[in-house]
Protein backbone atom coordinates (compact mmCIF):
# COMPACT_ATOMS: atom_id res chain seq x y z
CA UNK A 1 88.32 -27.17 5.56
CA UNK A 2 91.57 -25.30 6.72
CA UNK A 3 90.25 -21.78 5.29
CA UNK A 4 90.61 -19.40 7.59
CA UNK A 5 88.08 -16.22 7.39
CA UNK A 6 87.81 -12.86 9.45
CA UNK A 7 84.45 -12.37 11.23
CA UNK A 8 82.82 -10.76 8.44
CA UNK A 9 82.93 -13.62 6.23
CA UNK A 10 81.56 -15.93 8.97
CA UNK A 11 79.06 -13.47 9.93
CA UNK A 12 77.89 -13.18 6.65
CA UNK A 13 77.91 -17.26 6.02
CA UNK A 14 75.97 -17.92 8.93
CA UNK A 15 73.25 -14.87 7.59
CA UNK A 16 73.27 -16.50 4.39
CA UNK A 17 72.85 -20.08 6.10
CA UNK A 18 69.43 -18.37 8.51
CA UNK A 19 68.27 -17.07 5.16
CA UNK A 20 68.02 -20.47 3.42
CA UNK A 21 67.09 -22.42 6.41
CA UNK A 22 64.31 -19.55 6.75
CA UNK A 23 63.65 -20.17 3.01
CA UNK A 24 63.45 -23.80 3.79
CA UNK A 25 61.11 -23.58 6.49
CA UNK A 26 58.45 -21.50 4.62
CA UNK A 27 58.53 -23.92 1.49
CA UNK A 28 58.41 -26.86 3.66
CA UNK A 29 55.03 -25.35 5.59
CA UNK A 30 53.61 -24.52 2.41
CA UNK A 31 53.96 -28.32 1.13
CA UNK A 32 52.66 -29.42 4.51
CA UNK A 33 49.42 -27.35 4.37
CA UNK A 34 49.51 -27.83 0.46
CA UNK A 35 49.21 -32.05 1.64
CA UNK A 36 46.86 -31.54 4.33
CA UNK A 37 44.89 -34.63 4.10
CA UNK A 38 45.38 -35.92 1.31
CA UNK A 39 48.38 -37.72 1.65
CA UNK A 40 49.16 -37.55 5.39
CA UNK A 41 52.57 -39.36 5.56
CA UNK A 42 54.03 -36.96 2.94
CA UNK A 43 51.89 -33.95 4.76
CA UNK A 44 53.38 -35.71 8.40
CA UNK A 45 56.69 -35.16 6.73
CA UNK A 46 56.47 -31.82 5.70
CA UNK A 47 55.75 -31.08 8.93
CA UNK A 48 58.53 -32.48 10.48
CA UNK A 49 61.18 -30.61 8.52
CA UNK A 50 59.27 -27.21 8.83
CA UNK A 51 59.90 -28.01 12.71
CA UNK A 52 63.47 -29.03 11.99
CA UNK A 53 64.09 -25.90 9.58
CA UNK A 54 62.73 -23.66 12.11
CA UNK A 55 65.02 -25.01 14.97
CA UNK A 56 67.53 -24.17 12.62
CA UNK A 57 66.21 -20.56 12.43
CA UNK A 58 66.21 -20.06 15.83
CA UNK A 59 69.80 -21.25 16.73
CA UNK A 60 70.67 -19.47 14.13
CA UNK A 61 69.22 -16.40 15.45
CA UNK A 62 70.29 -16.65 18.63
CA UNK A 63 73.49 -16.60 17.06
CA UNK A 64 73.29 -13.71 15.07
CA UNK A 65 71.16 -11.63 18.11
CA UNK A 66 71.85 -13.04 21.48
CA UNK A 67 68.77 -12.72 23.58
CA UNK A 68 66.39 -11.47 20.68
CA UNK A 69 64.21 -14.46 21.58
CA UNK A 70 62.89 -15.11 24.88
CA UNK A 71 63.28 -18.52 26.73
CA UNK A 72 60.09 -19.48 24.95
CA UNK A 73 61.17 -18.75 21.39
CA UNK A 74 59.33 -15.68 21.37
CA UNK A 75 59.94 -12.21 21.42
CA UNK A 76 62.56 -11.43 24.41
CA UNK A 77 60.80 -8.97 27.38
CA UNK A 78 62.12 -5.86 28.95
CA UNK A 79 62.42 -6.34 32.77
């Protein structure tokens, strides 16, 4: 893990890394509501990695677009 790479390359590793933890998070949700009650460890599960995936998401965003989110995850406001 001595490669070195130019912005670009990490730029576009860490967009391709947000794209499959976004991925990740929507196939994750969909098992979850897919489980619903009838299994609830395995639907309990599911919903603990879609909450993992999407903290993923969001780091990643804010390191893509500092400040895009707000300091409660959402949308950021114009003073």
């Amino acid at each position: 893990m001595t490669d070195v790479v130019d912005s670009d390359e990490l730029l576009r590793r860490i967009q391709r890394a947000r794209a499959c933890a976004a991925e990740e998070e929507r196939s994750w949700r969909a098992r979850s509501e897919e489980l619903g009650s009838a299994d609830t460890d395995a639907a309990r599960d599911a919903t603990v990695r879609t909450l993992a995936y999407e903290a993923v998401t969001r780091v990643l965003d804010e390191v893509l677009r500092p400040g895009s989110r707000g300091p409660s995850g959402g949308p950021a406001q114009a003073d």
